[in-house]
C-alpha atoms as a PDB file:
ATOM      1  CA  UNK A   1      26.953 229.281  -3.505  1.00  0.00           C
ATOM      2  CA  UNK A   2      28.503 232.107  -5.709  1.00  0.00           C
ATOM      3  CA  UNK A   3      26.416 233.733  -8.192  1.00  0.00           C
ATOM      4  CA  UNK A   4      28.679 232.282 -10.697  1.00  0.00           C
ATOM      5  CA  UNK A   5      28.612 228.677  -9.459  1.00  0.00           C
ATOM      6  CA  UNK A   6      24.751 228.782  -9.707  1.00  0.00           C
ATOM      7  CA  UNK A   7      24.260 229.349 -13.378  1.00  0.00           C
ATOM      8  CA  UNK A   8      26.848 225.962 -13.960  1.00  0.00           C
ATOM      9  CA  UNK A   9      24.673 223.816 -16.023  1.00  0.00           C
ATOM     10  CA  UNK A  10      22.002 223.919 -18.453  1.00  0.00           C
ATOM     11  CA  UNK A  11      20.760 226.988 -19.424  1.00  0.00           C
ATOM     12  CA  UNK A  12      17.689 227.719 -21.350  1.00  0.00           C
ATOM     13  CA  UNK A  13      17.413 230.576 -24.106  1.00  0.00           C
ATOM     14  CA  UNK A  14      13.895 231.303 -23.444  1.00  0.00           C
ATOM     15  CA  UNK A  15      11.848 231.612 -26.752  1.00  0.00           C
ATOM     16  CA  UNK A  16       9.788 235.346 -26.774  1.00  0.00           C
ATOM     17  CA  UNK A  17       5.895 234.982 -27.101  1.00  0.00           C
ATOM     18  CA  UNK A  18       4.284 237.632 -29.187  1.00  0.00           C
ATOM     19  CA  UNK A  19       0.512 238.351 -29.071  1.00  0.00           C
ATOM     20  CA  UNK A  20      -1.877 239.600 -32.171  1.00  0.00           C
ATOM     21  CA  UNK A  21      -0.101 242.436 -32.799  1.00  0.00           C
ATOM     22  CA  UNK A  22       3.778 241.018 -31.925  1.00  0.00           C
ATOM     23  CA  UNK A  23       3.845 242.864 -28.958  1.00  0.00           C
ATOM     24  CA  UNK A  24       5.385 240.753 -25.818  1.00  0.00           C
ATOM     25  CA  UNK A  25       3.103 237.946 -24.024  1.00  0.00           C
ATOM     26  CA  UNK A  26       4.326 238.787 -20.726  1.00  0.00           C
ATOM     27  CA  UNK A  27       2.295 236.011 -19.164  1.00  0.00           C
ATOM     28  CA  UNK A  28       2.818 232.973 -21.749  1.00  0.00           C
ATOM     29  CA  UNK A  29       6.645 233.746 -21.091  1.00  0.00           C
ATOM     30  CA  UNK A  30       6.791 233.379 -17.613  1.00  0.00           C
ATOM     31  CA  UNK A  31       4.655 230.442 -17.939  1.00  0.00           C
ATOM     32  CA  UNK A  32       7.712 229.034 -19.965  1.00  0.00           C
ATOM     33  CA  UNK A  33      10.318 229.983 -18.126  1.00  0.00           C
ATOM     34  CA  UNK A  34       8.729 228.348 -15.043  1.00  0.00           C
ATOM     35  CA  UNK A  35       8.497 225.347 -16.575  1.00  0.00           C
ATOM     36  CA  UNK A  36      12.188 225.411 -17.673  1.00  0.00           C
ATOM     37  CA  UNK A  37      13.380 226.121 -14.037  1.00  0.00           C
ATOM     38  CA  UNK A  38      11.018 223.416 -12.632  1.00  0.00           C
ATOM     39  CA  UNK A  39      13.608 221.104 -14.893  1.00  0.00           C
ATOM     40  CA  UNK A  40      16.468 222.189 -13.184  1.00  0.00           C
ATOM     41  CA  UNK A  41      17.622 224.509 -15.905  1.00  0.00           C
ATOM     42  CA  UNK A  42      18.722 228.262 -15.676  1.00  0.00           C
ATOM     43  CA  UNK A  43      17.722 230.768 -18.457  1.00  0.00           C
ATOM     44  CA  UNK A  44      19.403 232.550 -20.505  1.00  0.00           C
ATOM     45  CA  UNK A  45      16.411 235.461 -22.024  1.00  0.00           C
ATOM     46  CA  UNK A  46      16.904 238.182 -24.475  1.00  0.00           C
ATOM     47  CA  UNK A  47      19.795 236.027 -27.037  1.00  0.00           C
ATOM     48  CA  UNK A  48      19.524 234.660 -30.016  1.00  0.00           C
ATOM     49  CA  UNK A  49      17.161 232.397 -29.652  1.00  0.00           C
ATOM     50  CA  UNK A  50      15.026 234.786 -27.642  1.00  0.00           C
ATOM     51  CA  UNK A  51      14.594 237.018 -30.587  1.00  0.00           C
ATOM     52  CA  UNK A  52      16.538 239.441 -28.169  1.00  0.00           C
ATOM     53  CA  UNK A  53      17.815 241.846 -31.221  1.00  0.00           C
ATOM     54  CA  UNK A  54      14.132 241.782 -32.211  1.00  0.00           C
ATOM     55  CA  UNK A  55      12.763 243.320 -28.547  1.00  0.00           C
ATOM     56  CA  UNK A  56      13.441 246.684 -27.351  1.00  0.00           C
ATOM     57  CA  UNK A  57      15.517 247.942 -23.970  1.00  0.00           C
ATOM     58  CA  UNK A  58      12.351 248.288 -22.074  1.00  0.00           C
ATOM     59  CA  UNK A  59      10.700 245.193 -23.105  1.00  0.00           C
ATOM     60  CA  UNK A  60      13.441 243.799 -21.662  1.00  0.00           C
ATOM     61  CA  UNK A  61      13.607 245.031 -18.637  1.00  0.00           C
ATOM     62  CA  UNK A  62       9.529 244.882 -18.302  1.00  0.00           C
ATOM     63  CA  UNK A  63      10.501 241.000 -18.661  1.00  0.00           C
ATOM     64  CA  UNK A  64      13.129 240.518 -16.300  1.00  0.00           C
ATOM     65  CA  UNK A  65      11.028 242.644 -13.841  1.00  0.00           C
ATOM     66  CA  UNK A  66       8.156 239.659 -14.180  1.00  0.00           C
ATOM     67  CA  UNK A  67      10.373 237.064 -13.745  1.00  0.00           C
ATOM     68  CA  UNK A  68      11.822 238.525 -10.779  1.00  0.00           C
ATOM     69  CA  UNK A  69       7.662 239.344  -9.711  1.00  0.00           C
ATOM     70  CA  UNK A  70       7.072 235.784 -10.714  1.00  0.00           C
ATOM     71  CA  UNK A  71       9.102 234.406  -7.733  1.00  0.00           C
ATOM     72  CA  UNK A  72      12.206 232.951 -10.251  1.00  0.00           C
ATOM     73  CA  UNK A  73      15.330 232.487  -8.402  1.00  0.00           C
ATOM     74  CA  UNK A  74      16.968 235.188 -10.436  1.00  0.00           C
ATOM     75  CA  UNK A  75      20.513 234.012  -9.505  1.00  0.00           C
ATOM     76  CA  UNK A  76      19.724 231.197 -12.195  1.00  0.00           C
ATOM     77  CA  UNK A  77      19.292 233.382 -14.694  1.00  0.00           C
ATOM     78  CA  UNK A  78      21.614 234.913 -17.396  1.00  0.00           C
ATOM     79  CA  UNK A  79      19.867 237.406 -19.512  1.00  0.00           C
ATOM     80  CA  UNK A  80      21.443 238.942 -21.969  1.00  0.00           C
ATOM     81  CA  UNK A  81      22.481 242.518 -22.314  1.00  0.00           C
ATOM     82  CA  UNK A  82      24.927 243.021 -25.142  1.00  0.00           C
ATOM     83  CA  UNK A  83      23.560 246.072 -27.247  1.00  0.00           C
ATOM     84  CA  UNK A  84      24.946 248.340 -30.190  1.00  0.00           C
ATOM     85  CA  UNK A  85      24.583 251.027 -28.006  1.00  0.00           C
ATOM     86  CA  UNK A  86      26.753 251.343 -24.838  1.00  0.00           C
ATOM     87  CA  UNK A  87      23.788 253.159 -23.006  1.00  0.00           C
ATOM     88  CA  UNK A  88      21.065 250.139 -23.672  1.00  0.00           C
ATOM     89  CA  UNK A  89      23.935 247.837 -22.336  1.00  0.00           C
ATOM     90  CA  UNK A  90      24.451 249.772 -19.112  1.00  0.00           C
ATOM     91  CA  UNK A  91      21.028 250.247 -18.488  1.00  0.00           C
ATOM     92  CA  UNK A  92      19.905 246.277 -19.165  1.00  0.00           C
ATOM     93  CA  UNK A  93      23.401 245.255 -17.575  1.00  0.00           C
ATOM     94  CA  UNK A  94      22.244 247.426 -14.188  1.00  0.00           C
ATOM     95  CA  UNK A  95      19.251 246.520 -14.387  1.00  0.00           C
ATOM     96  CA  UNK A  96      20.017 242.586 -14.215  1.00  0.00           C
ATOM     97  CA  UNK A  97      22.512 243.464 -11.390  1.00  0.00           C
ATOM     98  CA  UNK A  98      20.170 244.975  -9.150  1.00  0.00           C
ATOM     99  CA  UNK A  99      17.175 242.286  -9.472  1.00  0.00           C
ATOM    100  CA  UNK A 100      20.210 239.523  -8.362  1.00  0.00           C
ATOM    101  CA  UNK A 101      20.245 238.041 -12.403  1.00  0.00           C
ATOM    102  CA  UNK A 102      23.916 235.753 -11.814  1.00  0.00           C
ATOM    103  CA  UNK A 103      25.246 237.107 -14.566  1.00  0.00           C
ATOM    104  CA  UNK A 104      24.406 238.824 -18.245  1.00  0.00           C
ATOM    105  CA  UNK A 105      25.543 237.359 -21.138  1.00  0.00           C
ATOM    106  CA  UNK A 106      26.903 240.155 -23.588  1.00  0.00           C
ATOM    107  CA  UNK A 107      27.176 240.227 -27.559  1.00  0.00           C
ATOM    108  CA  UNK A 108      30.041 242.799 -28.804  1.00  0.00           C
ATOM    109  CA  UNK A 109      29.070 245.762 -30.074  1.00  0.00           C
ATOM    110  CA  UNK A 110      28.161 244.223 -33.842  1.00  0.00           C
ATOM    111  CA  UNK A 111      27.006 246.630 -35.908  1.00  0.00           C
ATOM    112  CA  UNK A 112      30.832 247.698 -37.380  1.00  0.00           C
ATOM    113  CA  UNK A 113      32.569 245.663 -38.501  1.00  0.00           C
ATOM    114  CA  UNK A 114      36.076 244.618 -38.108  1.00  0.00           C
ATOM    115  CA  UNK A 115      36.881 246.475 -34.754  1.00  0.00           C
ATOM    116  CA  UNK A 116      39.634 246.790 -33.504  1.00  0.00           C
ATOM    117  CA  UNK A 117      40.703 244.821 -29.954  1.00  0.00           C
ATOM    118  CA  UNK A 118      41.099 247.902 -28.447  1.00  0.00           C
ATOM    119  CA  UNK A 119      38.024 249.156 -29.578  1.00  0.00           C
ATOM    120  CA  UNK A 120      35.893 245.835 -28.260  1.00  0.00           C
ATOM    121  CA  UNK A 121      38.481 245.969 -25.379  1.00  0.00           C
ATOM    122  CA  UNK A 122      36.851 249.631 -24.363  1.00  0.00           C
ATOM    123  CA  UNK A 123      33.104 249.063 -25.402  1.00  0.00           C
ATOM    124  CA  UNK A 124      33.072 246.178 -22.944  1.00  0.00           C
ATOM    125  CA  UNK A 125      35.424 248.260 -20.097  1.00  0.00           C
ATOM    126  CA  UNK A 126      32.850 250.983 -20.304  1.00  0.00           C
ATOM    127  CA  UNK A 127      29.905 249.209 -19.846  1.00  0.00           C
ATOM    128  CA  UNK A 128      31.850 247.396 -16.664  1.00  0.00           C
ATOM    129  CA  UNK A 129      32.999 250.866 -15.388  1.00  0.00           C
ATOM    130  CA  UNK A 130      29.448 252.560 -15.936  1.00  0.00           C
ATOM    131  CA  UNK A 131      27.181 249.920 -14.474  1.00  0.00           C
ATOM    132  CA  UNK A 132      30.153 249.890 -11.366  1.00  0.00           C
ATOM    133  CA  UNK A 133      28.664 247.245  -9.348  1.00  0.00           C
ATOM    134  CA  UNK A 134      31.086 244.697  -8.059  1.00  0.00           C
ATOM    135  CA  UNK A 135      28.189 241.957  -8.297  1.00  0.00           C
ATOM    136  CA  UNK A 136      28.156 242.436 -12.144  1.00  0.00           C
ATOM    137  CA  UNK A 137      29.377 239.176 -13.701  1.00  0.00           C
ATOM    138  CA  UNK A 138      29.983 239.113 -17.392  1.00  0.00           C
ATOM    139  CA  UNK A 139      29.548 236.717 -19.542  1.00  0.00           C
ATOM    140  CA  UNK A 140      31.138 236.736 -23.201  1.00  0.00           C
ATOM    141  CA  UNK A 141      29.017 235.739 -26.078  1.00  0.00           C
ATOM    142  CA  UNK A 142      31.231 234.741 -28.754  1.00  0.00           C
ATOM    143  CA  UNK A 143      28.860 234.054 -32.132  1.00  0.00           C
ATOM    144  CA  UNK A 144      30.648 235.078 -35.379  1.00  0.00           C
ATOM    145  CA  UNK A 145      28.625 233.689 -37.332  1.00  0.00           C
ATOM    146  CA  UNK A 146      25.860 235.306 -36.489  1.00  0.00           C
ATOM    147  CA  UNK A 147      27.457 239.082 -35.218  1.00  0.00           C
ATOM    148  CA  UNK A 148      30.769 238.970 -37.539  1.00  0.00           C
ATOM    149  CA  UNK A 149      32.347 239.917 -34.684  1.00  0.00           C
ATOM    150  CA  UNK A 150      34.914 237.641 -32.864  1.00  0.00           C
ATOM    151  CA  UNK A 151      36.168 237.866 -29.272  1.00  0.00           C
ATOM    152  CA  UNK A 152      38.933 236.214 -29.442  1.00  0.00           C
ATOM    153  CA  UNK A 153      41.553 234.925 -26.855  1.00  0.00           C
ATOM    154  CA  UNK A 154      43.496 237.936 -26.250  1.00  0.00           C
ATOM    155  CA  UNK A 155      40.726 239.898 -25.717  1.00  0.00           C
ATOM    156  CA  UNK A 156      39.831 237.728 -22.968  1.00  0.00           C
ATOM    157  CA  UNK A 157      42.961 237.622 -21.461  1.00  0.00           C
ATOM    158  CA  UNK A 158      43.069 241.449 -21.369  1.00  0.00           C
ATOM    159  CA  UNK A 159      39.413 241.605 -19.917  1.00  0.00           C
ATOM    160  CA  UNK A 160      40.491 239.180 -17.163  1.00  0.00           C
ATOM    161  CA  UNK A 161      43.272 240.631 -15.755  1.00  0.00           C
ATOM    162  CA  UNK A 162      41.301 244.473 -15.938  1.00  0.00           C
ATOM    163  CA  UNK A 163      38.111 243.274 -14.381  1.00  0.00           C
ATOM    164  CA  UNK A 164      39.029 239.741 -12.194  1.00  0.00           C
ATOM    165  CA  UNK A 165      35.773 238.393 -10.533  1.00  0.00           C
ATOM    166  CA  UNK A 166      33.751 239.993 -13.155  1.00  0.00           C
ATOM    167  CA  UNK A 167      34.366 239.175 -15.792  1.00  0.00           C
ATOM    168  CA  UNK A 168      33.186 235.453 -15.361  1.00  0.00           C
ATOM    169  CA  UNK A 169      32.746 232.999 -18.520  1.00  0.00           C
ATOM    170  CA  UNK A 170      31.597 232.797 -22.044  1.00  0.00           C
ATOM    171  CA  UNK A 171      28.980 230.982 -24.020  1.00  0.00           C
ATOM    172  CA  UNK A 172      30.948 229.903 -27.123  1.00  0.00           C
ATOM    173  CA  UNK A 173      28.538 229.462 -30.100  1.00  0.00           C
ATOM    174  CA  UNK A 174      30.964 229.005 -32.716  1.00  0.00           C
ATOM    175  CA  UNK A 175      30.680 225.214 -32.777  1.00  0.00           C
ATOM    176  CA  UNK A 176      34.853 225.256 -32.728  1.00  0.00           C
ATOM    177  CA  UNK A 177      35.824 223.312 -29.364  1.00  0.00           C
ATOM    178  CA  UNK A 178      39.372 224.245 -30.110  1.00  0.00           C
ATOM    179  CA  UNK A 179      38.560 227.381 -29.218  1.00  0.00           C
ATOM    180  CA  UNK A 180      36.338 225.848 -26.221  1.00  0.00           C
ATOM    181  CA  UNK A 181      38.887 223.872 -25.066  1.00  0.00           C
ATOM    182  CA  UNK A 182      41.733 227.138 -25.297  1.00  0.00           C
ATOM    183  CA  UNK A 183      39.305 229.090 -23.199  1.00  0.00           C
ATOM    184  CA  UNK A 184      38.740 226.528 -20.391  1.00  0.00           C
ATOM    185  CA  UNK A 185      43.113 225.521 -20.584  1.00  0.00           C
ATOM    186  CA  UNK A 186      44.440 229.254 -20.620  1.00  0.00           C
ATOM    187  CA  UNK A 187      42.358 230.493 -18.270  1.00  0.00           C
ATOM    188  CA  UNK A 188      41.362 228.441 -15.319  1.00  0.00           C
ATOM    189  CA  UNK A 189      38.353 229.348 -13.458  1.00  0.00           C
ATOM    190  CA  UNK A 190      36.093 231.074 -16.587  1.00  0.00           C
ATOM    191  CA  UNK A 191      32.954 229.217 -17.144  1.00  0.00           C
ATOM    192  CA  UNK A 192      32.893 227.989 -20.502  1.00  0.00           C
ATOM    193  CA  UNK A 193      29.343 227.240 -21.581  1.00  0.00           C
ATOM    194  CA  UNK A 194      29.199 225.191 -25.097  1.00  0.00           C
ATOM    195  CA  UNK A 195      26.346 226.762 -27.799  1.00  0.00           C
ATOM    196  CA  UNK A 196      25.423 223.627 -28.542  1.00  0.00           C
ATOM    197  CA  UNK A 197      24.495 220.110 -27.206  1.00  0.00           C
ATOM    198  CA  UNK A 198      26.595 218.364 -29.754  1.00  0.00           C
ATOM    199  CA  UNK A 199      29.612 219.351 -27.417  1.00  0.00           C
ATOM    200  CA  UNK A 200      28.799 219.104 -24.223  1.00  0.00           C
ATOM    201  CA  UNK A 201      30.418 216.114 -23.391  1.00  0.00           C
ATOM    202  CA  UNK A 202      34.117 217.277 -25.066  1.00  0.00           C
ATOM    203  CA  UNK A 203      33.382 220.634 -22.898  1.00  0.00           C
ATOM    204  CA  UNK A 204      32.795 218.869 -19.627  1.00  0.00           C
ATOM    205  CA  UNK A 205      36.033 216.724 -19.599  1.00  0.00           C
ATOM    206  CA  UNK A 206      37.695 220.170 -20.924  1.00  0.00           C
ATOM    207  CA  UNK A 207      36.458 221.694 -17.510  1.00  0.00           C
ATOM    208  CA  UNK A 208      33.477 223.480 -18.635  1.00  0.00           C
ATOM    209  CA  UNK A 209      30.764 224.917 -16.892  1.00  0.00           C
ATOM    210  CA  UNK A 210      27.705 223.355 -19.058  1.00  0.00           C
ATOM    211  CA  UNK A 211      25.301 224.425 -22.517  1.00  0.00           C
ATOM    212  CA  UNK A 212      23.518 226.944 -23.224  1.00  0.00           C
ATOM    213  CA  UNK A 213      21.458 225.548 -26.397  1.00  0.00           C
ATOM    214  CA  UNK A 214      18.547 226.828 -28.223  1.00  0.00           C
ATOM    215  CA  UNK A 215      17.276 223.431 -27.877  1.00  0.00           C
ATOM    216  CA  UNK A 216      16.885 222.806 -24.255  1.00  0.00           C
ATOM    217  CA  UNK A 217      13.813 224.992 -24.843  1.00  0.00           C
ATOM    218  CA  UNK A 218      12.653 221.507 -25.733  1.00  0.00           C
ATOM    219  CA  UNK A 219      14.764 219.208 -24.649  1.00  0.00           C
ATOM    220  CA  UNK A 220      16.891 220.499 -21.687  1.00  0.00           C
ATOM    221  CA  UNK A 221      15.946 217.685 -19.465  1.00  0.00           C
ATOM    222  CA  UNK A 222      18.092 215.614 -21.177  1.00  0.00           C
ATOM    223  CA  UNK A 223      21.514 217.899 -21.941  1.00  0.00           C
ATOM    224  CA  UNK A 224      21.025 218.813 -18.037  1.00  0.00           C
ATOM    225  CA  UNK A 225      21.477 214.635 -17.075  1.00  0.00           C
ATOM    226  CA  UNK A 226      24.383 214.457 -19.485  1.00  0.00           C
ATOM    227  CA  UNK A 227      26.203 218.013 -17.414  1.00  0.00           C
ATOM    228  CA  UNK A 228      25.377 216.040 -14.191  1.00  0.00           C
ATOM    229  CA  UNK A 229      26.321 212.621 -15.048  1.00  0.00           C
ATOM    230  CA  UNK A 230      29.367 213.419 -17.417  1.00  0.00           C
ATOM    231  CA  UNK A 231      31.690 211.392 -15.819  1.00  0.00           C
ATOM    232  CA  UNK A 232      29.728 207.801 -15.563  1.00  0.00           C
ATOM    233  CA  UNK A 233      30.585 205.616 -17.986  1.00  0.00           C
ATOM    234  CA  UNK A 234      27.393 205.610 -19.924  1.00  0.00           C
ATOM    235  CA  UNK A 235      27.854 209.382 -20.570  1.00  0.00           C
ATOM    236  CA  UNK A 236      28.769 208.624 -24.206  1.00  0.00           C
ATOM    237  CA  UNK A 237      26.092 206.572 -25.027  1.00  0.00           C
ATOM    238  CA  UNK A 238      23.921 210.156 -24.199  1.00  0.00           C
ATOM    239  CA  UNK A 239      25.729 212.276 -26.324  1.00  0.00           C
ATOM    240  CA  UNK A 240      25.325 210.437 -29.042  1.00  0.00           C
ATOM    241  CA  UNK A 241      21.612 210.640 -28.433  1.00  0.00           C
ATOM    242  CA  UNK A 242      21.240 214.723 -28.199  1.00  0.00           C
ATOM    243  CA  UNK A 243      23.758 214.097 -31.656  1.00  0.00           C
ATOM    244  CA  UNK A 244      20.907 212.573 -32.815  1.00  0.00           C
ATOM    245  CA  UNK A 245      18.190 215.171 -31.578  1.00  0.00           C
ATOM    246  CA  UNK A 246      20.486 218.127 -32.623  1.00  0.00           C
ATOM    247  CA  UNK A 247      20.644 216.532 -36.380  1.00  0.00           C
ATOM    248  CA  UNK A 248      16.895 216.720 -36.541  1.00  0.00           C
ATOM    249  CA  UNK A 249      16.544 220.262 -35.924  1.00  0.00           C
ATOM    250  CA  UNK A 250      20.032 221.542 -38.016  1.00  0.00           C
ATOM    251  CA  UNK A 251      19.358 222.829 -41.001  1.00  0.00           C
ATOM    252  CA  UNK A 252      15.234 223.834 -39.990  1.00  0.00           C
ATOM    253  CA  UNK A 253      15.117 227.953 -38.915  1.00  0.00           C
ATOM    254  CA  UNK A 254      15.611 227.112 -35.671  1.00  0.00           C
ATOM    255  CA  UNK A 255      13.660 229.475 -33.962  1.00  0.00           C
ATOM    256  CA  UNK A 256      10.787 229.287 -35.786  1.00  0.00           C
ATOM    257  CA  UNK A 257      10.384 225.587 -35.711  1.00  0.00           C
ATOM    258  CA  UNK A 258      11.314 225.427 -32.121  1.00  0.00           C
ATOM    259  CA  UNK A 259       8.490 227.545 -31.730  1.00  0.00           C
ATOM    260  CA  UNK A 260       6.384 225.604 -33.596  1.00  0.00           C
ATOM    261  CA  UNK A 261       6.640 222.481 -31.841  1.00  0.00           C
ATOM    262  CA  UNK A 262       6.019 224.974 -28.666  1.00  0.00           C
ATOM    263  CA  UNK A 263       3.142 225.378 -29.803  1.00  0.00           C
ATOM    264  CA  UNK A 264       2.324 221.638 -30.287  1.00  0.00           C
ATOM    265  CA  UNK A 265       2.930 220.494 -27.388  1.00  0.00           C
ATOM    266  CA  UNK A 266       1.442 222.871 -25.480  1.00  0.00           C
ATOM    267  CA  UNK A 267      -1.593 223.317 -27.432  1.00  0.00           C
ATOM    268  CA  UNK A 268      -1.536 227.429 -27.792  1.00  0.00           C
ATOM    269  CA  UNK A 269      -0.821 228.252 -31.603  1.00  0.00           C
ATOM    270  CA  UNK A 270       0.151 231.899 -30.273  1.00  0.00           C
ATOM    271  CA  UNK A 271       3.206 230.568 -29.758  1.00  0.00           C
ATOM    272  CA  UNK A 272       3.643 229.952 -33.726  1.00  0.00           C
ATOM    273  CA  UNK A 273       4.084 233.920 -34.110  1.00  0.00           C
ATOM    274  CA  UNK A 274       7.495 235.763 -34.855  1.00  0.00           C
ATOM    275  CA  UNK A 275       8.701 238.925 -35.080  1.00  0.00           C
ATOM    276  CA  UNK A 276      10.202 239.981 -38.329  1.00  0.00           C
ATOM    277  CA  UNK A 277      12.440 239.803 -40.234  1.00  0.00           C
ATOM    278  CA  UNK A 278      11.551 236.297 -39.107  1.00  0.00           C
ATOM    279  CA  UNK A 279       8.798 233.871 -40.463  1.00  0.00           C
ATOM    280  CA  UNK A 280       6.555 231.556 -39.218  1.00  0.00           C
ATOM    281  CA  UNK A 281       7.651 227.687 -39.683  1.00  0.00           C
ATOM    282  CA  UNK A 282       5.683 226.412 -42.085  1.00  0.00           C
ATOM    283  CA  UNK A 283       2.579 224.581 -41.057  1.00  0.00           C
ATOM    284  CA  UNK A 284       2.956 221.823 -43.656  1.00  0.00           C
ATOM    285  CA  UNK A 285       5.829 220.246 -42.233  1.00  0.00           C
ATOM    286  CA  UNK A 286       4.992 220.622 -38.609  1.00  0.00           C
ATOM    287  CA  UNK A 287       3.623 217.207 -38.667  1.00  0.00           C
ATOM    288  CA  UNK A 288       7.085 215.995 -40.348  1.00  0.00           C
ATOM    289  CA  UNK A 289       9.167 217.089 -37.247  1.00  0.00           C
ATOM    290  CA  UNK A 290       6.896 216.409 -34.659  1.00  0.00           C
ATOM    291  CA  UNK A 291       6.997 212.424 -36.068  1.00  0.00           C
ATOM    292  CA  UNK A 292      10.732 213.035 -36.458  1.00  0.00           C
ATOM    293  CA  UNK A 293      10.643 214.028 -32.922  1.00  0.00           C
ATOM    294  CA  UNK A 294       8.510 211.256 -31.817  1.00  0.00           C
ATOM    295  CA  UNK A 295      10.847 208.771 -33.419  1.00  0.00           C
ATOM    296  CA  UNK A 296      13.962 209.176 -31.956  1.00  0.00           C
ATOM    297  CA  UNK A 297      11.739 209.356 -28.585  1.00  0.00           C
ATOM    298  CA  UNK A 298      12.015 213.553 -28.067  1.00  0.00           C
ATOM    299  CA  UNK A 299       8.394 213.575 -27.518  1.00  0.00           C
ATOM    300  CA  UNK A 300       5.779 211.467 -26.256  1.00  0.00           C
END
């Protein structure tokens, strides 16, 4: 199996525990991500979701060195290394490379805004060129919502034909399967992973690779039977059901609340704890989801 082929799937944005005084909870997190894998998921650490703007370069790497000390099969994992800085994304892009990580998953540069394609075309060349491993594999995070800063098609297209082999996929978090669906038609062979569980389905019969959703933190179980059982005839009837999950958690601040219900069902509040500029989810209407969650048969 390629190192590619093995993060096809579900994969898991690992939520960041923080202790007293918000720094990392080395051990709570690799109790987490264990569990994930035990599911059949792969991770994806250090996005969105992981509070991964939030953590520094060498809390980073002091994580991925844990999992890898943990005994995770680090070929199922897709951390990501997308920084402002092309030096913090060599060194977290190496880094990944040389502990066997299947790929990184890499934001554009997003502090200007506006770039030009040429100027996204190079940040993204250089960090190739400087980490110089042929084992790299890249993965594109396109989120303009969230970074303002679009890769777009052609960008793609000029990436793949200058770096073939590494440059390997994309997680699309736009929520626009057009733009899913032109990825996985124009260029056969990148693994197109859908942001969200309302689309896995649509991205599956487009020839997609799988999800990677904030959610499956919680519920990745089920969007990794849908990835694996896409083509039965029932697969429809699950979409509709993660629809269903996905519309109870829209609209909440989804990190916080995911880790509040963390912390629920696992019984440690330390999970309730963010970093800033983020807030805690407020403890009032915990018991509001979790019944929300119970009722559509989330949680037990």
């Amino acid at each position: 199996m390629t190192a590619s082929s093995s993060l096809d799937g579900v994969l898991a944005p690992v939520l960041t525990p923080f202790g007293p005084d918000l720094s990392v909870d080395e051990a709570r997190f690799i109790r987490l991500a264990r569990t994930l894998m035990d599911q059949g998921l792969g991770l994806a650490p250090f996005g969105t979701t992981s509070e991964g703007n939030s953590l520094s370069v060498d809390e980073k790497i002091g994580l991925m060195d844990a999992l890898a000390a943990a005994g995770l099969d680090m070929a199922r994992m897709m951390p990501g290394t997308g920084c402002c800085a092309l030096s913090d994304s060599v060194r977290l892009s190496a880094h990944a490379v040389t502990l066997g990580c299947g790929g990184v998953l890499m934001l554009p540069p997003f502090y200007y805004k506006n770039p030009s394609e040429d100027g996204l075309f190079a940040a993204f060349a250089e960090t190739i060129e400087r980490v110089g491993d042929a084992r790299l594999r890249v993965f594109l995070y396109h989120f303009p919502q969230q970074s303002q800063v679009p890769i777009t098609l052609s960008l793609i297209e000029r990436l793949l034909k200058a770096y073939p082999g590494i440059v390997a996929g994309a997680k699309d978090s736009s929520g626009d399967f057009a733009n899913m669906e032109a990825m996985c038609t124009h260029f056969p062979g990148f693994k197109v992973f859908a942001g969200t569980e309302r689309l896995i389905l649509s991205v599956m019969r487009a020839g997609g690779a799988g999800c990677i959703s904030a959610n499956a933190n919680i519920h990745g179980a089920a969007m990794l039977d849908l990835v694996r059982r896409w083509q039965e005839p029932d697969a429809a009837k699950h979409q509709t059901a993660l629809e269903g999950f996905r519309s109870v958690m829209e609209g909440l601040p989804l990190i916080a609340a995911l880790k509040a219900v963390t912390a629920r069902r696992t019984g440690e509040p330390e999970w309730r704890r963010v970093r800033p500029p983020l807030v805690q989810f407020p403890v009032e209407r915990e018991e509001e989801l979790m019944e929300r969650l119970k009722g559509i048969g989330v949680l037990g």
